[in-house]
Structures are given as structure tokens and as C-alpha cells.
N, C-alpha and C. Protein backbone atom coordinates (compact mmCIF):
# COMPACT_ATOMS: atom_id res chain seq x y z
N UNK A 1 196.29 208.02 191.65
CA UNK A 1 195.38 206.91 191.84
C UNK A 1 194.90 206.40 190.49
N UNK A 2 194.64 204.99 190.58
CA UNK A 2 194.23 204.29 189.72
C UNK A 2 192.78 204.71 188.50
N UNK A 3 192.52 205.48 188.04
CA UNK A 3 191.11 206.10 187.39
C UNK A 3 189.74 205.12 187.75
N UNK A 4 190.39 204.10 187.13
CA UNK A 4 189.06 202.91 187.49
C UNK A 4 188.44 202.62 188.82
N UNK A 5 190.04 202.81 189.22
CA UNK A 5 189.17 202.43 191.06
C UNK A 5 188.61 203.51 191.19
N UNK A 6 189.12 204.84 191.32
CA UNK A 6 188.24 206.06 191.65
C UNK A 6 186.71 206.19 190.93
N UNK A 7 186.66 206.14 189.95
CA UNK A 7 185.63 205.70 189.18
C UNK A 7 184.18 204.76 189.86
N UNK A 8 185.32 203.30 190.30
CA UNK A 8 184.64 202.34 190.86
C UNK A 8 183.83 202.66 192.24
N UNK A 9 185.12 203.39 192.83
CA UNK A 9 184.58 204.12 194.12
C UNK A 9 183.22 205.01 194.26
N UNK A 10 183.16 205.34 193.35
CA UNK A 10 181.97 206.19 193.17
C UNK A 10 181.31 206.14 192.70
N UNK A 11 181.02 204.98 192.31
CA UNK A 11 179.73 204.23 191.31
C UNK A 11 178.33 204.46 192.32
N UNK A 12 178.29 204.30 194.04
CA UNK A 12 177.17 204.06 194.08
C UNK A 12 176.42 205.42 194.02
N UNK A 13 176.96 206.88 193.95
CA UNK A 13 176.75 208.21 193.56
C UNK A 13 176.26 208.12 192.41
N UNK A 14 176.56 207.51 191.29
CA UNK A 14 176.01 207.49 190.39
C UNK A 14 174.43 207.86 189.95
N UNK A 15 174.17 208.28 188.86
CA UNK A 15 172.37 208.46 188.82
C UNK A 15 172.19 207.46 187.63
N UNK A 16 170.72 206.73 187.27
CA UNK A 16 170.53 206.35 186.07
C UNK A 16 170.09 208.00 184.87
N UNK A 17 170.79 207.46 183.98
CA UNK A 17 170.59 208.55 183.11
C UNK A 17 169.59 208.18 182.08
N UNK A 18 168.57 209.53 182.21
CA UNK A 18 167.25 209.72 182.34
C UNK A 18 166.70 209.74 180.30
N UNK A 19 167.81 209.62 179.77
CA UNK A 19 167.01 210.00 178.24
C UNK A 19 166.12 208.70 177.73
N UNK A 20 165.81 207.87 179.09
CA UNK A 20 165.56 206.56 178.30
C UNK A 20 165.61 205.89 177.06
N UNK A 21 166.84 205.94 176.16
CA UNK A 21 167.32 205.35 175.45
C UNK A 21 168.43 204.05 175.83
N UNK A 22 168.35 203.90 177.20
CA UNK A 22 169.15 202.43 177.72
C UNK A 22 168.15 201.16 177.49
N UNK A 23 168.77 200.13 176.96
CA UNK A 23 167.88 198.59 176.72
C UNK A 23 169.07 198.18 177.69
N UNK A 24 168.91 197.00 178.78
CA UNK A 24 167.66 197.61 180.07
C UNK A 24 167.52 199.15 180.35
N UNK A 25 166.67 199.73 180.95
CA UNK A 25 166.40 200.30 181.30
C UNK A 25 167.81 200.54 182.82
N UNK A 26 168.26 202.03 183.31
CA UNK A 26 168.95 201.55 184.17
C UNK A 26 170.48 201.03 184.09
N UNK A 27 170.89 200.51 183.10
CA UNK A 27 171.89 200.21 182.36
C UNK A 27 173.09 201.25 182.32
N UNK A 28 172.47 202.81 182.10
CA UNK A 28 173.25 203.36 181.80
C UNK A 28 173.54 204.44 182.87
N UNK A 29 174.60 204.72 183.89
CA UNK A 29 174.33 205.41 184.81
C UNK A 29 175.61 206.30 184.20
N UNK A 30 175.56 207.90 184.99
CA UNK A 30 176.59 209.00 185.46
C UNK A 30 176.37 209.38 186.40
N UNK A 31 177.96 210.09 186.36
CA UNK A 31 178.19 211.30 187.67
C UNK A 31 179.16 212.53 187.11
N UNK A 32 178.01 213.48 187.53
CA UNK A 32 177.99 215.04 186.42
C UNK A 32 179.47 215.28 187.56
N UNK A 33 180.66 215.23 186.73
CA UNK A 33 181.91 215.87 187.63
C UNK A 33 181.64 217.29 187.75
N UNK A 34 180.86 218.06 186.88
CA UNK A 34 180.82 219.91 187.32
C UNK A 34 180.46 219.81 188.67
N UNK A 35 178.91 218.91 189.25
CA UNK A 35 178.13 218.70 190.06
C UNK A 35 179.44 218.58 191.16
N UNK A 36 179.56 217.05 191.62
CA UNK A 36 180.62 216.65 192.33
C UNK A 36 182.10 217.89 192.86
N UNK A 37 182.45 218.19 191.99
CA UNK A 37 183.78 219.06 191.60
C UNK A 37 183.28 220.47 191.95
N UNK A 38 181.97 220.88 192.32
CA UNK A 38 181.19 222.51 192.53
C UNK A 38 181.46 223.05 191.46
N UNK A 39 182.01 222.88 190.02
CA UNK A 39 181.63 223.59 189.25
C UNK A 39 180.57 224.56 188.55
N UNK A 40 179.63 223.94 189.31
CA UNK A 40 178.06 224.53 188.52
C UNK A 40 177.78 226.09 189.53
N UNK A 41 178.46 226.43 190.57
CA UNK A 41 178.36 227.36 191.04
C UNK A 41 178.08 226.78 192.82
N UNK A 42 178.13 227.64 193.73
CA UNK A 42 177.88 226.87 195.20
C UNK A 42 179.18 226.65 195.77
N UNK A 43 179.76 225.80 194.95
CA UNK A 43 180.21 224.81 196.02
C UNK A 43 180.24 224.19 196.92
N UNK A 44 179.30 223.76 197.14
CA UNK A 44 179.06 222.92 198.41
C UNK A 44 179.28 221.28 198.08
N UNK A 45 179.54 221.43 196.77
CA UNK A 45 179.70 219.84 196.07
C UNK A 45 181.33 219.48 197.07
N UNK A 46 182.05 220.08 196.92
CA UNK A 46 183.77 220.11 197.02
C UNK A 46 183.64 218.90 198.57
N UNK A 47 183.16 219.07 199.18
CA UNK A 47 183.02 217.98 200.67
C UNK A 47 183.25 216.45 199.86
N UNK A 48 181.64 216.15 198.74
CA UNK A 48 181.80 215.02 198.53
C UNK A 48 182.78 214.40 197.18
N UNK A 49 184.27 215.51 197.16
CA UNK A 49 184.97 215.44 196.06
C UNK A 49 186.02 214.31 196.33
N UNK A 50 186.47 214.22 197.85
CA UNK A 50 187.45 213.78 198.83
C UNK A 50 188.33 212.81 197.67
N UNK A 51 187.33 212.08 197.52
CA UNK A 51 187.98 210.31 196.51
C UNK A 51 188.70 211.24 195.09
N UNK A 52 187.48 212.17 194.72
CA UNK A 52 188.05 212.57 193.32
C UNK A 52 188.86 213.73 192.91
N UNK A 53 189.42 214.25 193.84
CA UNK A 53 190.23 215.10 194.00
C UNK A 53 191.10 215.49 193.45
N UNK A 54 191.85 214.56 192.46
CA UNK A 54 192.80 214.56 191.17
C UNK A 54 192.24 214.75 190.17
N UNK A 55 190.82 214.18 189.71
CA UNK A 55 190.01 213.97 189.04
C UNK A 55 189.84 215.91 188.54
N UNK A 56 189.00 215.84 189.97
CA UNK A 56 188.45 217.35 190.12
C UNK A 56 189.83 218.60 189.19
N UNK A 57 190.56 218.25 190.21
CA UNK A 57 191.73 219.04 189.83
C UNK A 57 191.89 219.42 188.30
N UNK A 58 191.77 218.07 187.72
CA UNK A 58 192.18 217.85 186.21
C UNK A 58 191.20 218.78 185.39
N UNK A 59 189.74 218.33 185.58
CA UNK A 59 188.20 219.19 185.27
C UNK A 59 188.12 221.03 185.45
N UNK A 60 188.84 221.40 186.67
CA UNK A 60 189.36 222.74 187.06
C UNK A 60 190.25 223.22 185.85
N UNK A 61 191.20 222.68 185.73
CA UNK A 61 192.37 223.05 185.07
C UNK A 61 191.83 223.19 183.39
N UNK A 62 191.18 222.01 183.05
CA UNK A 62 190.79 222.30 181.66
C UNK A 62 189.60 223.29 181.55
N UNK A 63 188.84 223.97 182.64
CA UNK A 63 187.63 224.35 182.46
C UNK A 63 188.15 225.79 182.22
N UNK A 64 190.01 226.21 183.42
CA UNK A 64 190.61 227.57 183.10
C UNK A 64 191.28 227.49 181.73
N UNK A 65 192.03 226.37 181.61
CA UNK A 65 192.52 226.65 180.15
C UNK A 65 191.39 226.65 178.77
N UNK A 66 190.07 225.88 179.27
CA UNK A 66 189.36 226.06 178.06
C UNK A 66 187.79 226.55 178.68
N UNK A 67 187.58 227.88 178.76
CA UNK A 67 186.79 227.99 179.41
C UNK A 67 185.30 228.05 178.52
N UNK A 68 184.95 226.88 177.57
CA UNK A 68 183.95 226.89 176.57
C UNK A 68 183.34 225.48 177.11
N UNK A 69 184.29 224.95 177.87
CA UNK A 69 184.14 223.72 178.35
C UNK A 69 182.81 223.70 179.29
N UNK A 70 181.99 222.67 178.95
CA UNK A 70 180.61 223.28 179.99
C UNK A 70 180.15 221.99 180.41
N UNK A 71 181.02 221.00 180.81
CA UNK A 71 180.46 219.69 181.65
C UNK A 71 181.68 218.46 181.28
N UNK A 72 181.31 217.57 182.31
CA UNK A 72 182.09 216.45 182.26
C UNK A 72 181.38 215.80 183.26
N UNK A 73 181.37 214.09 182.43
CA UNK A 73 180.82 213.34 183.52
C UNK A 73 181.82 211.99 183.18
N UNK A 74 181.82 211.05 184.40
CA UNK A 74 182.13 209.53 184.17
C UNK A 74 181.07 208.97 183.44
N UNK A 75 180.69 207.82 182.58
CA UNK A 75 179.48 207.30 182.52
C UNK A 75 180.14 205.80 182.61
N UNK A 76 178.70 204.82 183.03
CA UNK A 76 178.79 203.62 183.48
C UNK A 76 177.77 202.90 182.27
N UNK A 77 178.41 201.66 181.69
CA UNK A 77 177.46 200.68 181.33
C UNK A 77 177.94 199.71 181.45
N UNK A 78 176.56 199.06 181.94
CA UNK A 78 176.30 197.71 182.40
C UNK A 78 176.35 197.20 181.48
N UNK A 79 177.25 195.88 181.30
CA UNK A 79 177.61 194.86 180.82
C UNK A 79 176.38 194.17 179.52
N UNK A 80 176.48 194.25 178.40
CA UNK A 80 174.91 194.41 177.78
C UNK A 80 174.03 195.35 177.43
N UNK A 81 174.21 196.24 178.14
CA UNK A 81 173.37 197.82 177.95
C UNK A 81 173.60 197.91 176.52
N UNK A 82 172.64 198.23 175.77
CA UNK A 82 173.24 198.82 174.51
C UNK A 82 172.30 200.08 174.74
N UNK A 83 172.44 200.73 173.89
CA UNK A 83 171.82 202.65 173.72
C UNK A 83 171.58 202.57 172.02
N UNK A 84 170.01 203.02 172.50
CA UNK A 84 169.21 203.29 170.85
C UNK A 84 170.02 204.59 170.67
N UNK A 85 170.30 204.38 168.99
CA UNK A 85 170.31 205.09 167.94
C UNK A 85 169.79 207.22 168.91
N UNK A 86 170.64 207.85 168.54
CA UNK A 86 170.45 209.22 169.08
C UNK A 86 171.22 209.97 169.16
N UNK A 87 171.26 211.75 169.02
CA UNK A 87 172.54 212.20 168.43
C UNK A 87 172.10 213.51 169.74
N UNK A 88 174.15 213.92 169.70
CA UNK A 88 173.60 215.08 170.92
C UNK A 88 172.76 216.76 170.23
N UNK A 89 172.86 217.65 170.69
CA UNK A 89 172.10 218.44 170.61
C UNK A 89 172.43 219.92 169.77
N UNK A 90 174.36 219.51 169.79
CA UNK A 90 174.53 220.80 168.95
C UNK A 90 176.07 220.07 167.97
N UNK A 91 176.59 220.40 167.08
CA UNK A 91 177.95 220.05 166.71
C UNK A 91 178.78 221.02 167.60
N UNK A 92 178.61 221.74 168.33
CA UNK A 92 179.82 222.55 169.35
C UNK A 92 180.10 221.73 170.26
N UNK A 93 180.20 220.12 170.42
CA UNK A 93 180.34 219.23 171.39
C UNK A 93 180.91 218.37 171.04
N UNK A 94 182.44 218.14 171.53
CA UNK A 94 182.85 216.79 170.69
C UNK A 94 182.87 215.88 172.01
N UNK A 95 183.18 214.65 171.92
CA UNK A 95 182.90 213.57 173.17
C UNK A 95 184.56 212.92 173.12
N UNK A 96 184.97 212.59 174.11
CA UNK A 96 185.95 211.92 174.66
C UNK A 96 185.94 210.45 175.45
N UNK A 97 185.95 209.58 174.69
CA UNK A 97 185.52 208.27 175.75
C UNK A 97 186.96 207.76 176.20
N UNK A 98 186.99 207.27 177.46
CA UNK A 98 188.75 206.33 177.20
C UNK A 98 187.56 205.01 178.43
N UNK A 99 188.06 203.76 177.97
CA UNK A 99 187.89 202.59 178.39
C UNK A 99 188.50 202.44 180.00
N UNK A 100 187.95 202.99 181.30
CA UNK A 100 188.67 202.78 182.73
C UNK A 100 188.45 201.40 182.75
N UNK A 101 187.28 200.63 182.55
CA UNK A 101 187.54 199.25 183.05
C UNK A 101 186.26 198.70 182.26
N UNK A 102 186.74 197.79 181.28
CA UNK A 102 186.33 196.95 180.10
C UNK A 102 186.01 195.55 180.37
N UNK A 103 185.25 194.88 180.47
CA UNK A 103 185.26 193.41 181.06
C UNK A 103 185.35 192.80 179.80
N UNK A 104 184.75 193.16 178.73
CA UNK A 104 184.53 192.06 177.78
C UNK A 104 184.96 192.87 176.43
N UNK A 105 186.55 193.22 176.80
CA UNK A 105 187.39 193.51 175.57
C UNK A 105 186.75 193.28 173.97
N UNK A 106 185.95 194.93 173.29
CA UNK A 106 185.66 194.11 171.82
C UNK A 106 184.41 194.01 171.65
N UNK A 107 183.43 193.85 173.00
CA UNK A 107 182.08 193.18 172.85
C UNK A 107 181.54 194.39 172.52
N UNK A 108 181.55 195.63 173.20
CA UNK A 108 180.93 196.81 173.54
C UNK A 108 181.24 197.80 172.39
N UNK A 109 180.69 198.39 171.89
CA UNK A 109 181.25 199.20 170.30
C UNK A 109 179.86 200.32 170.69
N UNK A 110 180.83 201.59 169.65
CA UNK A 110 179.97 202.78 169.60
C UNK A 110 180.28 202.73 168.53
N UNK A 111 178.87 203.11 168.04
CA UNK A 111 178.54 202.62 166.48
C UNK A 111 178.33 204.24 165.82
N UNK A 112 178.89 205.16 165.04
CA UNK A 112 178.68 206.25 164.61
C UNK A 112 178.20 206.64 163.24
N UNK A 113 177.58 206.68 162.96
CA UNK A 113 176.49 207.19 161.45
C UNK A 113 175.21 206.29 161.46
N UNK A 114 174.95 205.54 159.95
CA UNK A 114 173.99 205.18 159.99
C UNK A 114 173.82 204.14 161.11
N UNK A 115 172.16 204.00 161.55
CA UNK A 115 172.03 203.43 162.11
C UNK A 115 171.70 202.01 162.30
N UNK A 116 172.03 200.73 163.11
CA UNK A 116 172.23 199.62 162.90
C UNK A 116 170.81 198.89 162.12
N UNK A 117 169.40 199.80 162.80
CA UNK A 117 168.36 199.20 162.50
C UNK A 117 168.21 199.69 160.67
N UNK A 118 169.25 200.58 160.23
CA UNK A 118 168.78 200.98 158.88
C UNK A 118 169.68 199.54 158.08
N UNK A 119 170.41 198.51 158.12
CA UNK A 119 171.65 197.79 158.01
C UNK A 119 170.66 197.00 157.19
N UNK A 120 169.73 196.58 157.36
CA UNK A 120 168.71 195.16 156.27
C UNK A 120 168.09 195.60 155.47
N UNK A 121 167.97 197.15 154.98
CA UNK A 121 167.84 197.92 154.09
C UNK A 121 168.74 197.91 153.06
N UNK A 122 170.09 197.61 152.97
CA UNK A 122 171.06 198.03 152.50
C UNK A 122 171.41 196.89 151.98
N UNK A 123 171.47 196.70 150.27
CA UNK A 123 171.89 195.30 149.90
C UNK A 123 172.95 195.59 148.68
N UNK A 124 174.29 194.93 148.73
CA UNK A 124 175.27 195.12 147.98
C UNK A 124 176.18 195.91 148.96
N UNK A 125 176.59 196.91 148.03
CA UNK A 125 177.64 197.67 148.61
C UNK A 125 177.26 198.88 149.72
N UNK A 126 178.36 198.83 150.58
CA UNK A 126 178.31 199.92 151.70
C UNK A 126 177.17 201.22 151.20
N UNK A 127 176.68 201.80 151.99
CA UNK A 127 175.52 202.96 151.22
C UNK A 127 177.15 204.02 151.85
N UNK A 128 176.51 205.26 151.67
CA UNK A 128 177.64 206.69 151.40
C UNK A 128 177.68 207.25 152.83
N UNK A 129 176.12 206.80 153.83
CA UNK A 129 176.40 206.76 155.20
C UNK A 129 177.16 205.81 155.90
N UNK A 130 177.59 204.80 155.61
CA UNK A 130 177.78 203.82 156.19
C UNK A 130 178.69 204.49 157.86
N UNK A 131 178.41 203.63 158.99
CA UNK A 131 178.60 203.76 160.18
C UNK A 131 180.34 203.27 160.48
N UNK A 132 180.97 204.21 161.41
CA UNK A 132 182.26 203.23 161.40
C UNK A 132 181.76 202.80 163.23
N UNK A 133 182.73 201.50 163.83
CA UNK A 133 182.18 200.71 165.16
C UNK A 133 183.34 201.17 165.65
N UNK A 134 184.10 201.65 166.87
CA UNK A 134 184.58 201.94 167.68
C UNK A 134 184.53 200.97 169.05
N UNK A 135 185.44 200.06 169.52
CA UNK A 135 185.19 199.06 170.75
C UNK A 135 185.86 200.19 171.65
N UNK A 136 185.41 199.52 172.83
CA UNK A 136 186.30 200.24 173.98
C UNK A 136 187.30 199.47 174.34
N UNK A 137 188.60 199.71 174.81
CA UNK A 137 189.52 199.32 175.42
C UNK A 137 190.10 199.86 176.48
N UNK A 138 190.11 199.13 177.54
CA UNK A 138 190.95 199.49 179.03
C UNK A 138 192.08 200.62 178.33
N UNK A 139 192.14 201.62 179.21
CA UNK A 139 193.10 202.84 178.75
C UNK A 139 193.57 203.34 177.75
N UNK A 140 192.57 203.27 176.59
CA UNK A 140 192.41 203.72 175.45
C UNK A 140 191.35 205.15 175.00
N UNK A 141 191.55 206.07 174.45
CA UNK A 141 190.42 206.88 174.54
C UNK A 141 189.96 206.98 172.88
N UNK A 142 189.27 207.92 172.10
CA UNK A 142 188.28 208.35 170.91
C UNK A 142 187.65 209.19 171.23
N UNK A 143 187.72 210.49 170.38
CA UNK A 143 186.96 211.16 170.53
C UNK A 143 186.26 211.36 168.85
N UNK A 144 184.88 211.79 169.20
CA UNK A 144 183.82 211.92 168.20
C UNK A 144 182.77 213.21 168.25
N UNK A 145 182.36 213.63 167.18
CA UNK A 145 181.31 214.94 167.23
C UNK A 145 179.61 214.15 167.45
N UNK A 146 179.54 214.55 168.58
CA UNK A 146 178.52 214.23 169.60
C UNK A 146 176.94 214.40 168.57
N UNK A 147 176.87 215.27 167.43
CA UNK A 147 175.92 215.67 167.14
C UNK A 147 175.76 214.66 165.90
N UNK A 148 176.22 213.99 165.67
CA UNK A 148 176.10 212.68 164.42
C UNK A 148 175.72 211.30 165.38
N UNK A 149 174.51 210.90 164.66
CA UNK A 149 174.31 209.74 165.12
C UNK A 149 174.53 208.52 165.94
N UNK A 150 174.62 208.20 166.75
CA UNK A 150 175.23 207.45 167.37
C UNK A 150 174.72 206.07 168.33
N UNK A 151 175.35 204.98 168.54
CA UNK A 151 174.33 204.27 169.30
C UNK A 151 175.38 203.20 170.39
N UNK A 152 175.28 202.41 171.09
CA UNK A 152 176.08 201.40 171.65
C UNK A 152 175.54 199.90 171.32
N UNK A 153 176.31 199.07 170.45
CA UNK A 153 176.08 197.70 170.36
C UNK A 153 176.71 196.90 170.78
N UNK A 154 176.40 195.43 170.46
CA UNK A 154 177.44 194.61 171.45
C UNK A 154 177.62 193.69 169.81
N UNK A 155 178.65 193.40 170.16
CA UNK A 155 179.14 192.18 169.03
C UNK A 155 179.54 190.86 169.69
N UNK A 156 179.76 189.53 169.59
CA UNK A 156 179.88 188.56 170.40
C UNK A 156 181.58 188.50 169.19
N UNK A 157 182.20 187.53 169.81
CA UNK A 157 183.20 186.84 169.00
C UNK A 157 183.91 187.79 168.26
């Protein structure tokens, strides 16, 4: 099956994700696949897996071959959402994004190091932090160390 549609399918499961760093507010939703997939212990999740079942499968398989692995989620942003400046919690975490379904090819960028609001500070040449921008693209992935800075902007044109 198609990732996006499955994805799509299960958007209204989704939660807004709570670090309130989304501009709107709400903007930024997931769905914890351990949760969904019964990974977290129980299983009682596995009923509402039905749609994601390949998905699941895939999450299983890497969790036996890499068993350091300690979560996976889809995440959703709304069209505009950007995400303040914020870094994850340990460097033992690297992140994997791939683009399921992109509306506005280019617009959407993850911005990694310094941060955009530090940018009118900076006159002449690049400073030694300087940030590299990452767009998303439909079936494309990037991965990055979660614990360095990070933010979501939009670029027009």
C-alpha cells in the first residue's frame, strides 16, 4: 500500500503534539506507531493496527533487528505550521524524515543549527554555526542528530 494513503488514513487518530512549540497552535499532529503497533507492552493496540499492518510489520522488524530502537511515530504538518527553534533531549537519537505527501514542494524546510531568529545578528560572512535548510520532498527521506538545534520554516518562491 501506498504510505501516504495509509498515513492519510489515519490522520484522524492522530494527537496534537503537546511541546507547544507549533505556530498555529495544533499544526503539528502524531501517531506514536509503538502505541498503535502494541509495542509499548499490552497489546491491545494490535485491533486498531488493521490499516497499518505493513507499517507495523516494518516497526517490529527493525525494533528485533535493532533493539535500542525506542519509538516511531508518523508526524503531520499543516500546511504553514512552522516549529520554534528546539533540540531533542539526548544525541543517542538520530531522526529520519521521508516526505509521504508534500503539497507545496520546497516551501517547508527543516532548518538545523543556528537559529533563524539569531540570522539579523549576523552581518557579512556566514558565522561558524551557520544552519544548513533541508525541504521535504514526496518520497525522499534525511536523516539528522535530533539533539542539535532545530526548527521548521517556510520559504515562498
Amino acid at each position: 500500500a501506498d504510505l501516504a494513503a495509509v498515513a492519510a488514513a489515519a490522520l484522524e487518530r492522530f494527537t496534537v503534539q503537546t511541546e507547544g512549540i507549533a505556530r498555529p497552535q495544533g499544526g503539528w499532529r502524531e501517531l506514536d506507531l509503538f502505541d498503535v503497533c502494541g509495542l509499548r507492552g499490552g497489546g491491545g493496540a494490535r485491533s486498531r493496527a488493521a490499516r497499518l499492518r505493513a507499517t507495523c510489520a516494518a516497526v517490529r522488524a527493525a525494533v528485533e533487528t535493532y533493539p535500542y530502537v525506542q519509538g516511531a511515530l508518523f508526524s503531520a504538518l499543516a500546511p504553514g505550521t512552522a516549529l520554534s527553534p528546539h533540540c531533542g533531549p539526548t544525541n543517542g537519537r538520530m531522526v529520519m524524515h521521508v516526505g509521504l505527501r508534500v503539497p507545496h514542494p520546497g516551501a517547508a524546510r527543516l532548518r538545523i543549527g543556528r537559529p533563524s531568529s539569531l540570522d539579523d545578528d549576523v552581518q557579512g560572512s556566514a558565522p561558524a554555526d551557520a544552519a544548513v535548510e533541508v525541504a521535504w520532498r514526496e518520497a525522499e527521506g534525511f536523516v539528522w542528530d535530533d539533539s542539535v538545534c532545530h526548527e521548521v520554516v517556510w520559504r515562498r518562491g
